[in-house]
Protein backbone atom coordinates (compact mmCIF):
# COMPACT_ATOMS: atom_id res chain seq x y z
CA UNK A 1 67.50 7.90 -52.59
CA UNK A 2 68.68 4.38 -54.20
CA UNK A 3 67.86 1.02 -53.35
CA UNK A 4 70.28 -1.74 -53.07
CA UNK A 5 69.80 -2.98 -56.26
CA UNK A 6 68.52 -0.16 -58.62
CA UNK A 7 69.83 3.78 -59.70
CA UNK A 8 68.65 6.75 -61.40
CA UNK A 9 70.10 6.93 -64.76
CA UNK A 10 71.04 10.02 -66.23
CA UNK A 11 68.94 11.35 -69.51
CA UNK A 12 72.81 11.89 -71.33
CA UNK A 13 72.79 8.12 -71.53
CA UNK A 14 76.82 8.04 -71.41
CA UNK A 15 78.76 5.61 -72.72
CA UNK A 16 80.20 3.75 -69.54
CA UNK A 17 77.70 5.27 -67.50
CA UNK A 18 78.17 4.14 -63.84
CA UNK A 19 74.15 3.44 -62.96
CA UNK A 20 73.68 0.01 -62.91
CA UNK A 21 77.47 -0.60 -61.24
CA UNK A 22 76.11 2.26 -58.52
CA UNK A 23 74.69 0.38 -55.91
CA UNK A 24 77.94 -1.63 -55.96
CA UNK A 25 80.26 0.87 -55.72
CA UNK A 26 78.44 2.93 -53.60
CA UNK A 27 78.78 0.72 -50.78
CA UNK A 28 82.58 1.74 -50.40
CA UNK A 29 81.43 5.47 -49.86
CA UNK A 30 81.44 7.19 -47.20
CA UNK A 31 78.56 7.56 -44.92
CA UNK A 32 78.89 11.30 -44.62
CA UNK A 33 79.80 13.22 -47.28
CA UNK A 34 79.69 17.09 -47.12
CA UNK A 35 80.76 18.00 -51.09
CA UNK A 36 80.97 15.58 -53.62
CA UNK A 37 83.44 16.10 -56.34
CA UNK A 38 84.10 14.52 -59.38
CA UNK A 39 86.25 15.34 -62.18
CA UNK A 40 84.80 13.39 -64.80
CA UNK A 41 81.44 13.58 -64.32
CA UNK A 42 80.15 12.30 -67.59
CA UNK A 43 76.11 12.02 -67.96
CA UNK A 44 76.19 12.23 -64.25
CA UNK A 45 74.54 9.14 -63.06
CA UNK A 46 76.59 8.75 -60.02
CA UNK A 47 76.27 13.03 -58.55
CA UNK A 48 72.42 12.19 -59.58
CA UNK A 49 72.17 9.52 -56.54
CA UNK A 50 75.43 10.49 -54.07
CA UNK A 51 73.43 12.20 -51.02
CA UNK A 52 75.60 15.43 -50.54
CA UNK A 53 75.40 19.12 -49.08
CA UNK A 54 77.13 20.14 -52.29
CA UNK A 55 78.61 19.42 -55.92
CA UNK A 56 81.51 20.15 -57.60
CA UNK A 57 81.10 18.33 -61.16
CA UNK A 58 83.54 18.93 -64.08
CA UNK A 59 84.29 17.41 -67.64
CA UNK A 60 86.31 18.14 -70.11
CA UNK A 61 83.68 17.43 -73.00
CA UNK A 62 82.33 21.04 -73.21
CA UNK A 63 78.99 19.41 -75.02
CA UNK A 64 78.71 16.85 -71.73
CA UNK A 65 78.62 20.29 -69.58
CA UNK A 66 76.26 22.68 -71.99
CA UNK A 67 73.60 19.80 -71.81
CA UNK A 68 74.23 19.33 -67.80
CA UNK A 69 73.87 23.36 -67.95
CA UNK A 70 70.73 23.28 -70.14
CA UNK A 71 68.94 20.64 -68.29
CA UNK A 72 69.39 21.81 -64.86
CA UNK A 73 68.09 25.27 -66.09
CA UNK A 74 64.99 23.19 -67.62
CA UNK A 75 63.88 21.71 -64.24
CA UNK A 76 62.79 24.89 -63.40
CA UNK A 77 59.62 24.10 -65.95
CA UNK A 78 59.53 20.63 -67.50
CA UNK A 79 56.22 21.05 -69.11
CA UNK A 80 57.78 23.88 -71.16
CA UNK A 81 60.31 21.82 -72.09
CA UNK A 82 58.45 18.30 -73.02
CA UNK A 83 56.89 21.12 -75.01
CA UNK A 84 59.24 22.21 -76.84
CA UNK A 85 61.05 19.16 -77.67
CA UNK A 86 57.84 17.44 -79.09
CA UNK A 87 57.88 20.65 -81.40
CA UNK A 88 61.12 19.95 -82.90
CA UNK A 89 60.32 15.76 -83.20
CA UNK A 90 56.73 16.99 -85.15
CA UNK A 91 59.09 19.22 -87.12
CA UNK A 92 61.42 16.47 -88.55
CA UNK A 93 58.49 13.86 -87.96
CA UNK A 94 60.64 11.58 -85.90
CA UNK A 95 59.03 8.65 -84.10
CA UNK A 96 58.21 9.62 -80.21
CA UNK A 97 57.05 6.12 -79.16
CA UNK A 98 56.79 7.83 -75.57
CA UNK A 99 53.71 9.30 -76.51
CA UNK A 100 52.72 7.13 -79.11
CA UNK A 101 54.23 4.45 -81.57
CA UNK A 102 53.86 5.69 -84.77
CA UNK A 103 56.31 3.06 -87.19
CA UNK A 104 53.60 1.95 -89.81
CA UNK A 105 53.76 -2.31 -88.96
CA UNK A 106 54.78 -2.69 -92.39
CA UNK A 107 58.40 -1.41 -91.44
CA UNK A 108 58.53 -3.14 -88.38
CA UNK A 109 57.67 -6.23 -90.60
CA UNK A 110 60.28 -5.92 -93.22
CA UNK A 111 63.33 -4.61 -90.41
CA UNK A 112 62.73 -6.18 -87.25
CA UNK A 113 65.34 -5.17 -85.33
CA UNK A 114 66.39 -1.85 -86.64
CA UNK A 115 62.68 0.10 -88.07
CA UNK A 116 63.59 3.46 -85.65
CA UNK A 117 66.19 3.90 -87.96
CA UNK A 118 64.60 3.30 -91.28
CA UNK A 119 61.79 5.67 -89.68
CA UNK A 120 63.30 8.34 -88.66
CA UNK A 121 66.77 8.43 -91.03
CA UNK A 122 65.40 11.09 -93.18
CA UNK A 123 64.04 13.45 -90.07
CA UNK A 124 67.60 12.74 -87.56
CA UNK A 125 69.71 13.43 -90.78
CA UNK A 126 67.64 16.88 -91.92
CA UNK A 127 68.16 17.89 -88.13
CA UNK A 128 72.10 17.28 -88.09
CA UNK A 129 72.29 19.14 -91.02
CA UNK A 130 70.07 22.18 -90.14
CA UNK A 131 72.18 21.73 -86.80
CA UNK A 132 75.55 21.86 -88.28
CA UNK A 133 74.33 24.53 -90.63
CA UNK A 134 73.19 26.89 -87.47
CA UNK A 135 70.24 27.01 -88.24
CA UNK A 136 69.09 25.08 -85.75
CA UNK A 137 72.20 25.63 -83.41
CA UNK A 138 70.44 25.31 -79.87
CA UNK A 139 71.04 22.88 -77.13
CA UNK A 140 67.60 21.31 -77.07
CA UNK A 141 68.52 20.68 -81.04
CA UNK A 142 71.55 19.09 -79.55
CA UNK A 143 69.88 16.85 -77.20
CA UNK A 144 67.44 15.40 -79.49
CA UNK A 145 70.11 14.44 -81.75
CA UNK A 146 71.80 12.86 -78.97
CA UNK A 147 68.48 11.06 -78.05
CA UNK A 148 68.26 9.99 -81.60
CA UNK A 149 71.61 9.18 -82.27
CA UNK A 150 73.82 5.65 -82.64
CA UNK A 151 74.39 4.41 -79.38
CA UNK A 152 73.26 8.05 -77.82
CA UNK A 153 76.86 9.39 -78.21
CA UNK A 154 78.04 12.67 -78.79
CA UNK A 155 80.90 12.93 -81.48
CA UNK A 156 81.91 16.07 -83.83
CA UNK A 157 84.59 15.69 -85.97
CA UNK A 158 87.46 18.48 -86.83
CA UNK A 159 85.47 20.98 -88.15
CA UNK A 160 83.01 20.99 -85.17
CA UNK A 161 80.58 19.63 -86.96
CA UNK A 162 78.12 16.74 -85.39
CA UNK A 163 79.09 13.61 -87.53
CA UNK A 164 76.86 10.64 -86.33
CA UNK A 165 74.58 8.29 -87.91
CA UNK A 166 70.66 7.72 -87.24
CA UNK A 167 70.33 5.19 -84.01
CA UNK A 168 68.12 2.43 -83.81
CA UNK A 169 65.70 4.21 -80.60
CA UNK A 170 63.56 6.97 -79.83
CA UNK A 171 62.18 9.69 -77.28
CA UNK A 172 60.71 6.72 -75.14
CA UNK A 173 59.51 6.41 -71.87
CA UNK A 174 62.94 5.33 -70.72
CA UNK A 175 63.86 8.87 -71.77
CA UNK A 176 61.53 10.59 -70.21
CA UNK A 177 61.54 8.85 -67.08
CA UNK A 178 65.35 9.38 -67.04
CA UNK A 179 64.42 13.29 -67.62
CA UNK A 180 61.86 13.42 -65.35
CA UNK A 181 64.11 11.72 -62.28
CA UNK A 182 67.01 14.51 -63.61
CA UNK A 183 64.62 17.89 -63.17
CA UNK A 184 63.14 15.85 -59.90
CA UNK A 185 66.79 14.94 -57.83
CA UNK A 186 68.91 18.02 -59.61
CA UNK A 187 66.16 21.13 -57.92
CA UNK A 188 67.36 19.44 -54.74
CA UNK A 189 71.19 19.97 -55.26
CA UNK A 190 73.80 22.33 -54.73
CA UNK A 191 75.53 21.92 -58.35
CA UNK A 192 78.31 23.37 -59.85
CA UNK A 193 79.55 22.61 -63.44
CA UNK A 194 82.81 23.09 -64.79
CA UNK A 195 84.64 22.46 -67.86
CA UNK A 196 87.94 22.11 -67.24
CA UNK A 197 90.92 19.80 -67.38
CA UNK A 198 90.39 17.93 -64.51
CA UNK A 199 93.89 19.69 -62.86
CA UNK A 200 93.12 22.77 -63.67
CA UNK A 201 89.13 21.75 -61.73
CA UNK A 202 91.00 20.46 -58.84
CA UNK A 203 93.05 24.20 -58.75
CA UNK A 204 89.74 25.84 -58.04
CA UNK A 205 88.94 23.61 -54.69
CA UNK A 206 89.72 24.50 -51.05
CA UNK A 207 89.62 21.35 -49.61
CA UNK A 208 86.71 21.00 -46.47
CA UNK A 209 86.24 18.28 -44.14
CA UNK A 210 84.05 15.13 -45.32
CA UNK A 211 85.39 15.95 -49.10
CA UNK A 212 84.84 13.34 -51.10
CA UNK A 213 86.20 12.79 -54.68
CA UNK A 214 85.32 9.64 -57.10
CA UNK A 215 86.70 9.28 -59.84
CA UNK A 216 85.61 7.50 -63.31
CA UNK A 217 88.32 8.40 -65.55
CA UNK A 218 88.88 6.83 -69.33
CA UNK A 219 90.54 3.53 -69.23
CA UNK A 220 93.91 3.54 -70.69
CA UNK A 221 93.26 0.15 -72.27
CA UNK A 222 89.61 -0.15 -73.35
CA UNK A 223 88.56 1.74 -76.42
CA UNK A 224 86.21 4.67 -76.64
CA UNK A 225 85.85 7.96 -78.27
CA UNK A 226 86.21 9.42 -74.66
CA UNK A 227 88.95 6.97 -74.20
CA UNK A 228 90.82 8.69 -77.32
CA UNK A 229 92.01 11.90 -74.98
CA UNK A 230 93.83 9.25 -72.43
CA UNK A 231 96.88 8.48 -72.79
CA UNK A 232 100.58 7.03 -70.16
CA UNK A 233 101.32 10.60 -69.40
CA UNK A 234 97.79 11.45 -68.73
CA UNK A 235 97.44 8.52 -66.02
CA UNK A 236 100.54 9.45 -64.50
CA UNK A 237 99.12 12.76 -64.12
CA UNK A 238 96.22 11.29 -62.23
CA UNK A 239 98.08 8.72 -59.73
CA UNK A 240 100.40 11.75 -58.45
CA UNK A 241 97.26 13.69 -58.22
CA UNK A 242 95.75 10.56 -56.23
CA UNK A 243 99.17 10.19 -54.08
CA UNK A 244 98.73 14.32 -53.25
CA UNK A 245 95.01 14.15 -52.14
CA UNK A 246 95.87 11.04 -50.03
CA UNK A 247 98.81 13.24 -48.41
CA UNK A 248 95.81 15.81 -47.58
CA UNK A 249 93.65 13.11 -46.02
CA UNK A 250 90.93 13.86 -48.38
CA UNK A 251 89.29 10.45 -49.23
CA UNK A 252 89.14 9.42 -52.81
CA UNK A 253 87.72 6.62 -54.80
CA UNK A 254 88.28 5.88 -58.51
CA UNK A 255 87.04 3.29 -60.74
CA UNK A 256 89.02 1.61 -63.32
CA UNK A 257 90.16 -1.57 -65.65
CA UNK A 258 92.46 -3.39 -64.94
CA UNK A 259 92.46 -6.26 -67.26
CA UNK A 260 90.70 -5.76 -70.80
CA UNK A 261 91.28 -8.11 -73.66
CA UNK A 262 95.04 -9.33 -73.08
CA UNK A 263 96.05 -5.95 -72.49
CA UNK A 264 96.58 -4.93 -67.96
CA UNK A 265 97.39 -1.65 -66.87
CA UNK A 266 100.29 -2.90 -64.85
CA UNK A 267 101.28 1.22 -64.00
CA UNK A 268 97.72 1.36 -62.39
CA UNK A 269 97.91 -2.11 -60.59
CA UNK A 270 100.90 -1.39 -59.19
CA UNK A 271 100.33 2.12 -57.72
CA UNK A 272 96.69 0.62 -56.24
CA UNK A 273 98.75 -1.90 -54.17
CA UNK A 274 99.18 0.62 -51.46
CA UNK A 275 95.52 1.96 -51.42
CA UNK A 276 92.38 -0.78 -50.88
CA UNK A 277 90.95 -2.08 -53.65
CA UNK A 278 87.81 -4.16 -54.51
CA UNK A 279 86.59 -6.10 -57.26
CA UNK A 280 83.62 -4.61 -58.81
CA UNK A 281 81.65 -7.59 -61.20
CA UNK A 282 80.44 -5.11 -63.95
CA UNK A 283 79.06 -7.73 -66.55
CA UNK A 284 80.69 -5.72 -69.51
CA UNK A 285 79.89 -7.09 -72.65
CA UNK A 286 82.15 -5.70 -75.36
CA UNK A 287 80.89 -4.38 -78.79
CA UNK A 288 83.37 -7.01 -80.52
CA UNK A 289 82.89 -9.95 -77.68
CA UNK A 290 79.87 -11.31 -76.28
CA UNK A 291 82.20 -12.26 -73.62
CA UNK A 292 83.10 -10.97 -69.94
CA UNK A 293 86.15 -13.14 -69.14
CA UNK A 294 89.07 -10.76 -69.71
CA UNK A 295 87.30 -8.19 -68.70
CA UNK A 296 88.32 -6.80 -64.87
CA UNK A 297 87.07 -3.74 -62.92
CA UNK A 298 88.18 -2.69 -59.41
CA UNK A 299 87.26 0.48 -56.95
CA UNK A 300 90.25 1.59 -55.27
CA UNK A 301 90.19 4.21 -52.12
CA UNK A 302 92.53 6.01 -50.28
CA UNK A 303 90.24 5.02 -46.94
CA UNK A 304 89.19 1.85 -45.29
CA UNK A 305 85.57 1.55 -46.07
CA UNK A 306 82.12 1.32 -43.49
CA UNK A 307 82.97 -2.36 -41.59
CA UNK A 308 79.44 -3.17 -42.17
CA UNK A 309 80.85 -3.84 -45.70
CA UNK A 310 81.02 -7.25 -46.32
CA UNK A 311 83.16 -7.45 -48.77
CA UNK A 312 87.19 -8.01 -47.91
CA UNK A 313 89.40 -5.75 -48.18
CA UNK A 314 92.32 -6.65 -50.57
CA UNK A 315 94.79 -5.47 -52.65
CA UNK A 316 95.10 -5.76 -56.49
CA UNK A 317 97.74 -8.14 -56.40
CA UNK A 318 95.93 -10.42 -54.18
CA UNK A 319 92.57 -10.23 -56.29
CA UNK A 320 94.49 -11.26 -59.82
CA UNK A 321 96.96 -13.74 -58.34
């Protein structure tokens, strides 16, 4: 399904979205893998190219798991779809440079690097308020704001409302390759979606043979919206989850920081000295630092992985002494 050096990327476009790192940390899963299960599934970019007889997705971002819903019920008939979300970008007259570039050249001349947004500012902020409003209240409404939106995030604030600003993109043909590869790979799956605390999702399971869970959890020490519902005692909810599933002999593997900016997660370091763990070079730039250097990522699993994987096998402490 994947080559060695490219993925499928999922049409959410999450923030710390796992595609490009896939073929890297891929390598450490399993050969055979009967139902894939991941608590924090995100836009999904990782379920979208894990070969699997079934799915068991969850995340606790109830928008993250209407648009999974919505989409998978859209691959049933895309041309409907493409249809009806060109309606809604001819409604607000919003650029759709996947059909056609339509910026007049005199904005591109006068902002260079940022004429999506002076184009289609007026349109994207008419939408969010007809969307707020309800009166355009659906889920394709709610995905072309997201498509639309700064940095393609999803953020309400505390009266529900969506509170984002106009990005600097469009419906491109990024986007609708990434929705195209989405309705193609998801008709072929066994999905199920849940949205859930990821406890409360693991409650659910009856563990099977050739269960596989990876996890992508927020990183107690980076910073992110998603990031903002993490916290010591959530972690330490996590690691005795980890330490329970490894009792059951059902193989795990999460990603996570380690190092970011000064700051380590020492509580995660240590409990991943007793598990294998692998450095993962993810070639993170930070918002605030053009720079990698302090920036560390590791894949830690329960199991030894394949031995035609090159890579050695090491602990944590070994890698950052």
């Amino acid at each position: 399904m994947t080559n060695k050096n490219k993925a499928f990327r999922s049409p959410l476009f999450y923030v710390g979205d796992k595609y490009k790192l896939y073929p890297k940390i891929s390598k450490y899963f399993p050969k055979t893998i009967n139902r894939f299960i991941e608590p924090f599934t995100g836009g999904g970019s990782v379920f979208l190219n894990v070969n699997a007889n079934e799915y068991l997705l969850n995340d606790i971002d109830s928008n993250v798991i209407e648009i999974h819903n919505f989409l998978e019920r859209q691959a049933k008939n895309p041309d409907l779809f493409f249809k009806n979300v060109f309606e809604i970008i001819q409604e607000y007259k919003l650029s759709h440079s996947y059909i056609k570039d339509i910026v007049p050249q005199e904005l591109r001349d006068k902002w260079k690097k940022t004429y999506y947004a002076k184009f289609n500012k007026e349109g994207f902020n008419k939408l969010k308020k007809d969307y707020n409003s309800g009166k355009a209240n659906s889920t394709l409404h709610l995905y072309v704001l997201l498509i639309y939106g700064f940095n393609r995030m999803l953020r309400f604030n505390s009266k529900g409302e969506y509170n984002l600003p106009v990005g600097n993109v469009d419906f491109n043909k990024n986007t609708l390759t990434a929705l195209n590869n989405y309705f193609d790979l998801i008709k072929k799956k066994n999905t199920t979606f849940h949205n859930l605390d990821f406890l409360d999702f693991f409650e659910n399971i009856n563990f099977q043979e050739d269960d596989f869970v990876y996890l992508d959890p927020p990183y107690l020490i980076t910073f992110s919206e998603y990031n903002k519902l993490w916290n010591q005692e959530t972690e330490e909810r996590l690691l005795k989850f980890l330490e329970y599933l490894d009792e059951q002999n059902i193989n795990f593997a999460i990603s996570n920081v380690t190092h970011y900016k000064g700051k380590i997660n020492e509580q995660f370091l240590k409990w991943s000295e007793n598990h294998y763990s692998f450095d993962i070079k993810s070639n993170y730039i930070s918002y605030h630092d053009n720079s990698n250097k302090e920036f560390k990522e590791v894949l830690i699993t329960n199991y030894q992985p394949n031995k035609s994987v090159s890579q050695k096998t090491m602990s944590a402490t070994e890698i950052y002494t």
